[in-house]
PDB file of N, CA and C in Angstrom:
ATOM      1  N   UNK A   1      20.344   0.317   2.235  1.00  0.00           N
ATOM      2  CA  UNK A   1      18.991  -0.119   2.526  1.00  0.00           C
ATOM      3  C   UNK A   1      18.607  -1.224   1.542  1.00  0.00           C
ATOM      4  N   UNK A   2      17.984  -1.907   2.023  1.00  0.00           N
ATOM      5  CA  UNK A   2      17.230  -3.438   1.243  1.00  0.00           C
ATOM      6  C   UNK A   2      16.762  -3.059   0.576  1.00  0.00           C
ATOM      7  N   UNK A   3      16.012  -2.511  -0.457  1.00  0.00           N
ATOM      8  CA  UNK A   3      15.385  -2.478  -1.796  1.00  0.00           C
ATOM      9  C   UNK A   3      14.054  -3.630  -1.991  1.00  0.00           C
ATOM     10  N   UNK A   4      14.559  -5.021  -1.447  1.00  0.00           N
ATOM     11  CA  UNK A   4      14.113  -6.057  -2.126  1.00  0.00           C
ATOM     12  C   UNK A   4      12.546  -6.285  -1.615  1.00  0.00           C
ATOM     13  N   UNK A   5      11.601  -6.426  -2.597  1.00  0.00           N
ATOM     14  CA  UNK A   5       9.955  -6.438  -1.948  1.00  0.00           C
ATOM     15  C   UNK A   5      10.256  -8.114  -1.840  1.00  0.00           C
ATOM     16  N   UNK A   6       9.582  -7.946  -0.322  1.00  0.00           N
ATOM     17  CA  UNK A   6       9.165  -9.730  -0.102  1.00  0.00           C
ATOM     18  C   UNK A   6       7.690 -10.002  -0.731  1.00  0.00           C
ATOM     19  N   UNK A   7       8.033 -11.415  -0.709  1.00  0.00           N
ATOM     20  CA  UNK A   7       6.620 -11.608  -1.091  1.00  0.00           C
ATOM     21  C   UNK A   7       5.004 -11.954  -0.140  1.00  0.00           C
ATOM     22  N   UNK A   8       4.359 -11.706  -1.236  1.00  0.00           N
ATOM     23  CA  UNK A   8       3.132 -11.558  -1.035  1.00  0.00           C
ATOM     24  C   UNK A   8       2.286 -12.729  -0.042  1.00  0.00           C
ATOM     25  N   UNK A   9       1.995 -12.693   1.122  1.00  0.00           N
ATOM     26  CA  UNK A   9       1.597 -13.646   1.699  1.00  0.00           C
ATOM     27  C   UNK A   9       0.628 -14.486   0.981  1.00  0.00           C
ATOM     28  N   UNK A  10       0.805 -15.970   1.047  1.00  0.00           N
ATOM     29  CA  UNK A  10      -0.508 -16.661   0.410  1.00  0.00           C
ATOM     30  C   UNK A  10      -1.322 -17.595   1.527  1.00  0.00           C
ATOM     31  N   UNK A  11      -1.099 -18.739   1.758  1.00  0.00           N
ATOM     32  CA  UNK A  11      -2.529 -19.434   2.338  1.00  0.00           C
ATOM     33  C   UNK A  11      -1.497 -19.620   3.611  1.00  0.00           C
ATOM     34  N   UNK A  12      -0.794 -19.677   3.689  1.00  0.00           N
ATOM     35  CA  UNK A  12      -0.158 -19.776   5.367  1.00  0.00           C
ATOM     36  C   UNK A  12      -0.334 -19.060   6.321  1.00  0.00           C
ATOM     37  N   UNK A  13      -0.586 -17.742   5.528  1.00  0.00           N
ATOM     38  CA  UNK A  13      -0.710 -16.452   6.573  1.00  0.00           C
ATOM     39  C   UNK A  13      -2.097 -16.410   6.365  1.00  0.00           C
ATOM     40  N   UNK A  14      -2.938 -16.739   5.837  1.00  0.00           N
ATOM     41  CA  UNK A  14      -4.116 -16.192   5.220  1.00  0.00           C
ATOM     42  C   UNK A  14      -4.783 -15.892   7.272  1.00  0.00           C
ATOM     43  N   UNK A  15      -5.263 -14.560   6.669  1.00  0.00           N
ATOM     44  CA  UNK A  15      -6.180 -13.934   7.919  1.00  0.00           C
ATOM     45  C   UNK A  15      -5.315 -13.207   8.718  1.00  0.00           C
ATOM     46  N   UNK A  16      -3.798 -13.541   8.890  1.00  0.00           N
ATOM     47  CA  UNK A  16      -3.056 -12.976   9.341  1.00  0.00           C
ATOM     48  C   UNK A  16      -3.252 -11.079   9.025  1.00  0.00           C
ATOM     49  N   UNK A  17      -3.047 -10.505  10.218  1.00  0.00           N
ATOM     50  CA  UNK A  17      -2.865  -9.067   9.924  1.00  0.00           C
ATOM     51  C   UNK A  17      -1.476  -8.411  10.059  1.00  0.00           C
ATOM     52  N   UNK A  18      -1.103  -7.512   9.664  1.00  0.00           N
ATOM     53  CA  UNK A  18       0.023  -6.946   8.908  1.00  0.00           C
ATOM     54  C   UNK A  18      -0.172  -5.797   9.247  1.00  0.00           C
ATOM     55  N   UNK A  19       1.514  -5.295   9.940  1.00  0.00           N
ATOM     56  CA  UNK A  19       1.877  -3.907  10.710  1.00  0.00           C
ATOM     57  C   UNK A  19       2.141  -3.019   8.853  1.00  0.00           C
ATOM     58  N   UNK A  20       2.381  -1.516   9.535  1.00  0.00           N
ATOM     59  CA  UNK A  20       2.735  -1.073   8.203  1.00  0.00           C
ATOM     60  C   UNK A  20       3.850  -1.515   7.786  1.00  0.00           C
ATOM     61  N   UNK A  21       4.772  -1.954   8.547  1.00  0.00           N
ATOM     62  CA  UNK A  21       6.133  -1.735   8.080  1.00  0.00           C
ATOM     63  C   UNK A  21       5.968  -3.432   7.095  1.00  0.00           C
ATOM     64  N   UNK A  22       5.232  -4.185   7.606  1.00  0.00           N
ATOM     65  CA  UNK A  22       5.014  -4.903   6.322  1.00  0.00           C
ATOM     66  C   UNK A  22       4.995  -5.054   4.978  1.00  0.00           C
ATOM     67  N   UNK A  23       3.891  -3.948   5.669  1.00  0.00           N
ATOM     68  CA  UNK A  23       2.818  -3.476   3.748  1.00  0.00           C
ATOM     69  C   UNK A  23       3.917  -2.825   3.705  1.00  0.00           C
ATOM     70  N   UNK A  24       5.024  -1.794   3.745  1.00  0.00           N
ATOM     71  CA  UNK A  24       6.320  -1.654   3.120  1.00  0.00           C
ATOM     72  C   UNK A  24       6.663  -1.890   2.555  1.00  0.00           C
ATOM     73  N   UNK A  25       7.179  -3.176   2.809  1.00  0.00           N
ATOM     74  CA  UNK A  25       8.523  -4.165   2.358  1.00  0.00           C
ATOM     75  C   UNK A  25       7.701  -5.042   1.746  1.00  0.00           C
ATOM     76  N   UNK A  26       6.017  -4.952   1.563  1.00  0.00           N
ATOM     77  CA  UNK A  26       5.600  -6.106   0.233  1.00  0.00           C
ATOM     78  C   UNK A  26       5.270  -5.237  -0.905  1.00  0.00           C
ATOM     79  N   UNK A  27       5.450  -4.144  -0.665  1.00  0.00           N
ATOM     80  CA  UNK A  27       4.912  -3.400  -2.024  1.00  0.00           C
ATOM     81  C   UNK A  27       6.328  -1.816  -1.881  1.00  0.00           C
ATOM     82  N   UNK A  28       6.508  -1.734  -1.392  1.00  0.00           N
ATOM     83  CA  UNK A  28       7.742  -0.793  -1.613  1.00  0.00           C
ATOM     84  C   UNK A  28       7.767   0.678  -1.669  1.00  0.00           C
ATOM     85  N   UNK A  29       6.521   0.922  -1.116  1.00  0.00           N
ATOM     86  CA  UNK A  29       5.723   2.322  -1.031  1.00  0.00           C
ATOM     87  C   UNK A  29       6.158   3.093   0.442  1.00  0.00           C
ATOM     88  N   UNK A  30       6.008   4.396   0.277  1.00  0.00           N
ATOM     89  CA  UNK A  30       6.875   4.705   1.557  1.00  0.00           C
ATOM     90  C   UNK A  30       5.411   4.905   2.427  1.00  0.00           C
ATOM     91  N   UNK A  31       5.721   4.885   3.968  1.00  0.00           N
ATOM     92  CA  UNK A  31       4.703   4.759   5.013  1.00  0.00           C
ATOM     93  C   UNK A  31       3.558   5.710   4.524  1.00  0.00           C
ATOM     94  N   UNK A  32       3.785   6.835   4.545  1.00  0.00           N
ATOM     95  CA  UNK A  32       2.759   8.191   4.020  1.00  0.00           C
ATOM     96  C   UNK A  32       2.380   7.891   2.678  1.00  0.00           C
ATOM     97  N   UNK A  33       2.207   7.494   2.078  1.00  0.00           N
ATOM     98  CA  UNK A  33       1.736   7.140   0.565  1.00  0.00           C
ATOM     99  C   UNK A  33       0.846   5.927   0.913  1.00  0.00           C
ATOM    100  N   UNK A  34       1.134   4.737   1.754  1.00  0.00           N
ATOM    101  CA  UNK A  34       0.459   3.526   2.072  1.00  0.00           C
ATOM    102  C   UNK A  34      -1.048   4.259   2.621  1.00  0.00           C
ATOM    103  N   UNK A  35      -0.258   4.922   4.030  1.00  0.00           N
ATOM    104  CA  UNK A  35      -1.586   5.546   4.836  1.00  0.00           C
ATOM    105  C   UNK A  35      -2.750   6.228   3.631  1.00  0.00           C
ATOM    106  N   UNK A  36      -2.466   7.146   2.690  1.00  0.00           N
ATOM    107  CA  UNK A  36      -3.194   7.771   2.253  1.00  0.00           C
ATOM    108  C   UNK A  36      -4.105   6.801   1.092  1.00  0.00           C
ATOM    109  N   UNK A  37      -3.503   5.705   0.453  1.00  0.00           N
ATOM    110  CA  UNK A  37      -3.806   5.364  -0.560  1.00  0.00           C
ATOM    111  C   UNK A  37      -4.966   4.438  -0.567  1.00  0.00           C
ATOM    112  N   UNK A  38      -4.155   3.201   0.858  1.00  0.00           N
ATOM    113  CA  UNK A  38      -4.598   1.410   0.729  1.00  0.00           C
ATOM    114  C   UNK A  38      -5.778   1.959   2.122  1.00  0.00           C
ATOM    115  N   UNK A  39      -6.443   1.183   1.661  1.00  0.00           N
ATOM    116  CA  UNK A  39      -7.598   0.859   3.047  1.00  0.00           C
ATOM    117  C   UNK A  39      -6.777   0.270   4.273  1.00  0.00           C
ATOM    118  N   UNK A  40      -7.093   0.469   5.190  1.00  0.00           N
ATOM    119  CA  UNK A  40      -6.887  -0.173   6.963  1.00  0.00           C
ATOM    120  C   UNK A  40      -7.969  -0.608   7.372  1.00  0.00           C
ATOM    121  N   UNK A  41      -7.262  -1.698   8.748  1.00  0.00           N
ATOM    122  CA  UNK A  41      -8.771  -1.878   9.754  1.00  0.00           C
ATOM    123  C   UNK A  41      -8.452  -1.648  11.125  1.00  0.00           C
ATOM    124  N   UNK A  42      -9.337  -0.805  11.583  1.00  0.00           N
ATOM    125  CA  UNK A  42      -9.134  -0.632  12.945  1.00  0.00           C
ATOM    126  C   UNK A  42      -8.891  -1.568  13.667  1.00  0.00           C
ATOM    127  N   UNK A  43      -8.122  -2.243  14.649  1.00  0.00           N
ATOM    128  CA  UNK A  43      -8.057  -3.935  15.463  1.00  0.00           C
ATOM    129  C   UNK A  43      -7.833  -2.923  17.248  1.00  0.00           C
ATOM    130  N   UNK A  44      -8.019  -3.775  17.859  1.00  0.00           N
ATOM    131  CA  UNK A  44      -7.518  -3.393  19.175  1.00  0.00           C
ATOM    132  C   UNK A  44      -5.926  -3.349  19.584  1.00  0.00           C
ATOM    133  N   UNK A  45      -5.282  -3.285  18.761  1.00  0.00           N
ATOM    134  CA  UNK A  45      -3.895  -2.683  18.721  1.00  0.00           C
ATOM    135  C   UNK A  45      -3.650  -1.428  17.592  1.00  0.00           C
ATOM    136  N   UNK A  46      -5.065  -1.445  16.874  1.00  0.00           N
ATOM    137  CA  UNK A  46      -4.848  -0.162  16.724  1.00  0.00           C
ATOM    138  C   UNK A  46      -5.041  -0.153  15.001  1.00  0.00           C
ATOM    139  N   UNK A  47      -4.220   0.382  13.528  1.00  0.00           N
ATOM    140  CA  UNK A  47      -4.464   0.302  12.648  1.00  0.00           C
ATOM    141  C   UNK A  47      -3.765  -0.609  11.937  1.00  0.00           C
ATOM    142  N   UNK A  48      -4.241  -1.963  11.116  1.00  0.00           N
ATOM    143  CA  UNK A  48      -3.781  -3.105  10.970  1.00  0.00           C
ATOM    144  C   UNK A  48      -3.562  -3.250   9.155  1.00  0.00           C
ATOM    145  N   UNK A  49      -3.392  -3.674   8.482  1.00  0.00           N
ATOM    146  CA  UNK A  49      -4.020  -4.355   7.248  1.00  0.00           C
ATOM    147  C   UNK A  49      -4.133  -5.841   6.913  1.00  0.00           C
ATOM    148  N   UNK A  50      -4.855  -6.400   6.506  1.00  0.00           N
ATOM    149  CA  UNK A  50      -5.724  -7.673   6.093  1.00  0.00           C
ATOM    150  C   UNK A  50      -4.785  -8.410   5.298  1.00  0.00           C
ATOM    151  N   UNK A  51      -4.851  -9.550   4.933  1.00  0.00           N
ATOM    152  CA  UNK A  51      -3.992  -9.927   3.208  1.00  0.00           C
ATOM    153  C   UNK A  51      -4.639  -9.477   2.195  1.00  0.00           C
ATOM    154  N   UNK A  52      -5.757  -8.846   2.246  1.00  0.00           N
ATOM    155  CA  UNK A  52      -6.216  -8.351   1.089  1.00  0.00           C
ATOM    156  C   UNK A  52      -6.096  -7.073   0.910  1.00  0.00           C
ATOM    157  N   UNK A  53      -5.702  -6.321   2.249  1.00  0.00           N
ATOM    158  CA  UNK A  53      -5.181  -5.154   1.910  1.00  0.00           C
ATOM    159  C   UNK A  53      -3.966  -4.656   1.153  1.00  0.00           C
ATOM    160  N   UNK A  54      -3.535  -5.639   1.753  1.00  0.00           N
ATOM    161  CA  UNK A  54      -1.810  -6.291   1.663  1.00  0.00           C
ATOM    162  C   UNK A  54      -1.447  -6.286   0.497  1.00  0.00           C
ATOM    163  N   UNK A  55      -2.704  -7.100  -0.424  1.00  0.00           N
ATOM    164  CA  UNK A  55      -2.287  -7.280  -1.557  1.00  0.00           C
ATOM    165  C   UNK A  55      -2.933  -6.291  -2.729  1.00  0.00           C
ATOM    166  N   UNK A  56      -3.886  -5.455  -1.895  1.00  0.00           N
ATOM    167  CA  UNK A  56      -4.264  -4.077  -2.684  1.00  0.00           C
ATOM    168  C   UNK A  56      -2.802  -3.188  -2.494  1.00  0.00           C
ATOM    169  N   UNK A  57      -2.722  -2.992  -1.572  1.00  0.00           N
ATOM    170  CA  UNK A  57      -1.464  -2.013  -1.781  1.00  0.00           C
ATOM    171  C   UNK A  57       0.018  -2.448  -2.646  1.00  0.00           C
ATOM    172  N   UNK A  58      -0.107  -3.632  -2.893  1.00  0.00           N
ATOM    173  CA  UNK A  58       1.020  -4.324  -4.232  1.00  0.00           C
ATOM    174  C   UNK A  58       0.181  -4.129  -5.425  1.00  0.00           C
ATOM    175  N   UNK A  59      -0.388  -3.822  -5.767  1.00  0.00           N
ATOM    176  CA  UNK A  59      -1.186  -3.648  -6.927  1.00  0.00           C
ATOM    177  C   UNK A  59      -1.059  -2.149  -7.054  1.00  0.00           C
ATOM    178  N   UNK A  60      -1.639  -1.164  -6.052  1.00  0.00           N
ATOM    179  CA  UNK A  60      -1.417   0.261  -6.169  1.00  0.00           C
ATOM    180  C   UNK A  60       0.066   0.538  -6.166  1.00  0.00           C
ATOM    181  N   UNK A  61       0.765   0.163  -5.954  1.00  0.00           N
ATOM    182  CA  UNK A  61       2.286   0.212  -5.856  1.00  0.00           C
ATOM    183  C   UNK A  61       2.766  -0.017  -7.540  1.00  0.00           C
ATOM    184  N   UNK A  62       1.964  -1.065  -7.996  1.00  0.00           N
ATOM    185  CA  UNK A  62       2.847  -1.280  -9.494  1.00  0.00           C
ATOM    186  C   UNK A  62       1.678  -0.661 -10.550  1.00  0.00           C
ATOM    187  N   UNK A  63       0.736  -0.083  -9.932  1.00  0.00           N
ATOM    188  CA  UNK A  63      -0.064   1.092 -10.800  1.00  0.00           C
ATOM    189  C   UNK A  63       0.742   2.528 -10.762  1.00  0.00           C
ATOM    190  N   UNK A  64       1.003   2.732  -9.672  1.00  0.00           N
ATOM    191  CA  UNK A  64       1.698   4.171  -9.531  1.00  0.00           C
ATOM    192  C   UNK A  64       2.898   3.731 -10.252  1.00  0.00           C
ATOM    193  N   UNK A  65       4.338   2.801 -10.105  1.00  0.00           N
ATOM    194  CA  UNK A  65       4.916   2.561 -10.899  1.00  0.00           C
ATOM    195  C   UNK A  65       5.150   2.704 -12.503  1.00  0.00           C
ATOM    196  N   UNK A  66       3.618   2.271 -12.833  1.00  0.00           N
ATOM    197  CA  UNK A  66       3.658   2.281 -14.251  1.00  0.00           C
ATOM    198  C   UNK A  66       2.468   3.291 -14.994  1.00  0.00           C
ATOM    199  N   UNK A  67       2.411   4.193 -14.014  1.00  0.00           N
ATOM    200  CA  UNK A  67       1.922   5.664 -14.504  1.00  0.00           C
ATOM    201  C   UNK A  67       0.427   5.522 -14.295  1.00  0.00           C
ATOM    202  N   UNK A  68      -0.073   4.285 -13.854  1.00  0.00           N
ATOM    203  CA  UNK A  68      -1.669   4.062 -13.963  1.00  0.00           C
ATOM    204  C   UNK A  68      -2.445   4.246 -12.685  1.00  0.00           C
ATOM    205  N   UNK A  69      -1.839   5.162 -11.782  1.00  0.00           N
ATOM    206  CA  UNK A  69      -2.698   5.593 -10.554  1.00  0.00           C
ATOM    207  C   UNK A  69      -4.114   4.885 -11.028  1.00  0.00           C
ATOM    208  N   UNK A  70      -4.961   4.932  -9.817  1.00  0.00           N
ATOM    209  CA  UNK A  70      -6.200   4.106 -10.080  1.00  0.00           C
ATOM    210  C   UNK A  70      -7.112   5.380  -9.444  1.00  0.00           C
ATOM    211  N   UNK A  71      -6.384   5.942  -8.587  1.00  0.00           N
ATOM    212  CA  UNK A  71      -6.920   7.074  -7.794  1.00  0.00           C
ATOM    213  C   UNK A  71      -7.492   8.373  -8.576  1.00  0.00           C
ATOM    214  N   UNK A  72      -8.282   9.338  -8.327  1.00  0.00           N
ATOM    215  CA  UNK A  72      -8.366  10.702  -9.435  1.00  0.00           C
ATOM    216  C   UNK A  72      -7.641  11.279  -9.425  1.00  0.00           C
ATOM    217  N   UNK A  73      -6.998  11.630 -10.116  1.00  0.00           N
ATOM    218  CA  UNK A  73      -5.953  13.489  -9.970  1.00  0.00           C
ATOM    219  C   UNK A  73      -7.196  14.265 -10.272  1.00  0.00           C
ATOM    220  N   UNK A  74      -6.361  15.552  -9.572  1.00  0.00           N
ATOM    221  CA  UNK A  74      -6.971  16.968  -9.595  1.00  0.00           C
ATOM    222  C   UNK A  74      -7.641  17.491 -10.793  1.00  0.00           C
ATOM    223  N   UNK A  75      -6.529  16.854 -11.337  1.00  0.00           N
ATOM    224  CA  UNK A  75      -6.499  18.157 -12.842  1.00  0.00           C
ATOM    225  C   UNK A  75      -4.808  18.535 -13.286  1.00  0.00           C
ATOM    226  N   UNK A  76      -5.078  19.435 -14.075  1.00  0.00           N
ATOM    227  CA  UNK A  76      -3.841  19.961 -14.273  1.00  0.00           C
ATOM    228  C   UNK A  76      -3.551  21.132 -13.466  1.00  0.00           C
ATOM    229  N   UNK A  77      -2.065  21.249 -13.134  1.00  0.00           N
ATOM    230  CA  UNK A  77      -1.719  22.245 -11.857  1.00  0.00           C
ATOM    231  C   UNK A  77      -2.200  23.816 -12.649  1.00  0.00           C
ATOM    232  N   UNK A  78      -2.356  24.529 -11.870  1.00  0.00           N
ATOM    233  CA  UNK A  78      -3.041  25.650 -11.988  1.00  0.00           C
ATOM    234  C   UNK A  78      -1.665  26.267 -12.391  1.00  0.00           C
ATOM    235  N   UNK A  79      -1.997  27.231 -13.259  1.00  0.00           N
ATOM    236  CA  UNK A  79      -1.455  28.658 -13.876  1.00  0.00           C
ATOM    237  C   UNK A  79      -0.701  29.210 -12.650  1.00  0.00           C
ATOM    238  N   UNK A  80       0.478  29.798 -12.196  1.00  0.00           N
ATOM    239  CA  UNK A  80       0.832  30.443 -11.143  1.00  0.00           C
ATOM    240  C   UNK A  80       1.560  31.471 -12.105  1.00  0.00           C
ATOM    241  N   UNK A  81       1.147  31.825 -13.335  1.00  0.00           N
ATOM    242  CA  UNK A  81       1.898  32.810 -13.524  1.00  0.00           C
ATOM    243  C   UNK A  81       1.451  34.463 -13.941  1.00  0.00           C
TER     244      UNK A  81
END
């Protein structure tokens, strides 16, 4: 499998919207982690992302990377013992 993140759309695409499998392969996050994390927009084909989504989810991608979720955690996992 490719590994390699493409890059980040700039003024060529600008406005252009972006399937998930995009936001994928620009930030390297697996599908279920994208859905839960990055904002969407509803379009008449259905759930899209923006270039600015695009480029939120490359940012949350190299926050989770480098331990700096932006998101809340819970807490610490509960006692199960």
């Amino acid at each position: 499998m490719d590994r390699r993140l493409r890059s980040v759309p700039r003024t060529a695409d600008a406005g252009r919207l972006h399937t998930i499998v995009e936001v994928v392969a620009a930030c390297g996050l697996p599908g279920p982690v994208i859905l839960q994390l990055v904002p969407r927009t509803w379009t008449d084909v259905g759930w899209m992302y923006t270039d600015t989504q695009l480029r939120e989810a490359v940012v949350i991608a190299g926050e989770i990377r480098a331990g700096r979720q932006r998101f809340p955690r819970s807490g610490p996992p509960a006692d199960r013992s």
